[in-house]
Protein backbone atom coordinates (compact mmCIF):
# COMPACT_ATOMS: atom_id res chain seq x y z
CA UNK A 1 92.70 164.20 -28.26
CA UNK A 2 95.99 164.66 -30.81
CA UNK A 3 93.69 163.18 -33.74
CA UNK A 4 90.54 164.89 -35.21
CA UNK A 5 87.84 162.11 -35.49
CA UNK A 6 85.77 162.35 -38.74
CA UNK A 7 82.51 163.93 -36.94
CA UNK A 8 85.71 166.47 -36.28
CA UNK A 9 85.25 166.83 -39.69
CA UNK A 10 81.78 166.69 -40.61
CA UNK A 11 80.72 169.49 -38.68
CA UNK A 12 84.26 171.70 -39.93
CA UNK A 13 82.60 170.99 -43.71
CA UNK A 14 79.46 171.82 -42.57
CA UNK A 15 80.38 175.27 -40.82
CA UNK A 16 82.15 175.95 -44.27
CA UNK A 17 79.36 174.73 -46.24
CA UNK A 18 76.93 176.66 -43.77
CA UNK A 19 79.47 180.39 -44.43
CA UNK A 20 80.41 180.11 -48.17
CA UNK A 21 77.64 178.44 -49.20
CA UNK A 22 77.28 175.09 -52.20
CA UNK A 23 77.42 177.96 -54.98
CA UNK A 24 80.58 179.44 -53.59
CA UNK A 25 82.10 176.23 -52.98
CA UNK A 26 81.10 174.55 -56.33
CA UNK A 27 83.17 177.74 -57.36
CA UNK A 28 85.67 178.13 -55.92
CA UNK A 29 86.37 173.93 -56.83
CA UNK A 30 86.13 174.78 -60.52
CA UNK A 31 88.93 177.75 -60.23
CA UNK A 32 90.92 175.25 -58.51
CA UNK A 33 91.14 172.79 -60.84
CA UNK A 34 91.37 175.01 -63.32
CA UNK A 35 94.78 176.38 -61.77
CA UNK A 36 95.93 172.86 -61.33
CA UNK A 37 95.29 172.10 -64.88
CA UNK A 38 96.76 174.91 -65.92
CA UNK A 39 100.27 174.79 -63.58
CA UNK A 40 100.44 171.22 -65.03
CA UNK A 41 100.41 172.70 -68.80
CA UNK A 42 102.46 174.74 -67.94
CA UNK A 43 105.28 172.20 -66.24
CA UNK A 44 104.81 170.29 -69.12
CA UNK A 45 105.74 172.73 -71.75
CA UNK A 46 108.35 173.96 -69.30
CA UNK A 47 110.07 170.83 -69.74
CA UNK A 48 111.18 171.16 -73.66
CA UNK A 49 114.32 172.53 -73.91
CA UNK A 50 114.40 176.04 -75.33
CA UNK A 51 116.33 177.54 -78.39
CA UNK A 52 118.64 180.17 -76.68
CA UNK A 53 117.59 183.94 -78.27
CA UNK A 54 120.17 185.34 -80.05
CA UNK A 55 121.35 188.95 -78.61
CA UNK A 56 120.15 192.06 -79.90
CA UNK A 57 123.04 193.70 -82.39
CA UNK A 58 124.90 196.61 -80.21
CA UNK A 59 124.13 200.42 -82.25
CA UNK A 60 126.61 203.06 -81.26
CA UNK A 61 125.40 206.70 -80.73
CA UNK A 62 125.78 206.89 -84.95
CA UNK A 63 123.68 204.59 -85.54
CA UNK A 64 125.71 202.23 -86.75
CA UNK A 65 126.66 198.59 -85.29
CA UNK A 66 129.84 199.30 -82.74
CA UNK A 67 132.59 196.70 -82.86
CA UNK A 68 132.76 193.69 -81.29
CA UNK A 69 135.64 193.44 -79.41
CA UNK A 70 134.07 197.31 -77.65
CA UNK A 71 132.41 197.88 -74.69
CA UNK A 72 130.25 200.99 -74.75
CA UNK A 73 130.20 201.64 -70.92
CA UNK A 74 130.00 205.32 -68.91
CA UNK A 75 132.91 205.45 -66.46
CA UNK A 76 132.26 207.88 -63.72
CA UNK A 77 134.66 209.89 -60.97
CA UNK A 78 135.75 208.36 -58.07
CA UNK A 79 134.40 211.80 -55.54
């Protein structure tokens, strides 16, 4: 009884065959694979190592770049 026999099975496929119908199913396949397909592609080109972006220059209130050794930061009041 721990084990599902395969006419278990056969009538489990065709109870979901009988609600979603072939059209649905046939479906519902093709977006599958699709996904897989596209999760692989995407592991794939996830494995290149990638150029690190260089930071976006720091512009002071003037408009002009602020120096580098200064941190523009907004200290507040301890209350």
């Amino acid at each position: 009884m721990g084990s599902l026999s395969i006419w278990h099975w056969l009538i489990v496929l065709l109870v979901v065959v009988m609600i979603f119908g072939t059209k649905k199913l046939r479906n519902m396949g093709s977006d599958l694979g699709g996904a897989v397909k596209g999760f692989k592609d995407g592991m794939k080109d996830g494995s290149a190592p990638e150029t690190p972006a260089t930071p976006n220059p720091q512009v002071s209130a003037n408009g002009s770049n602020a120096d580098k050794s200064t941190i523009d930061v907004e200290a507040r009041q301890k209350s």
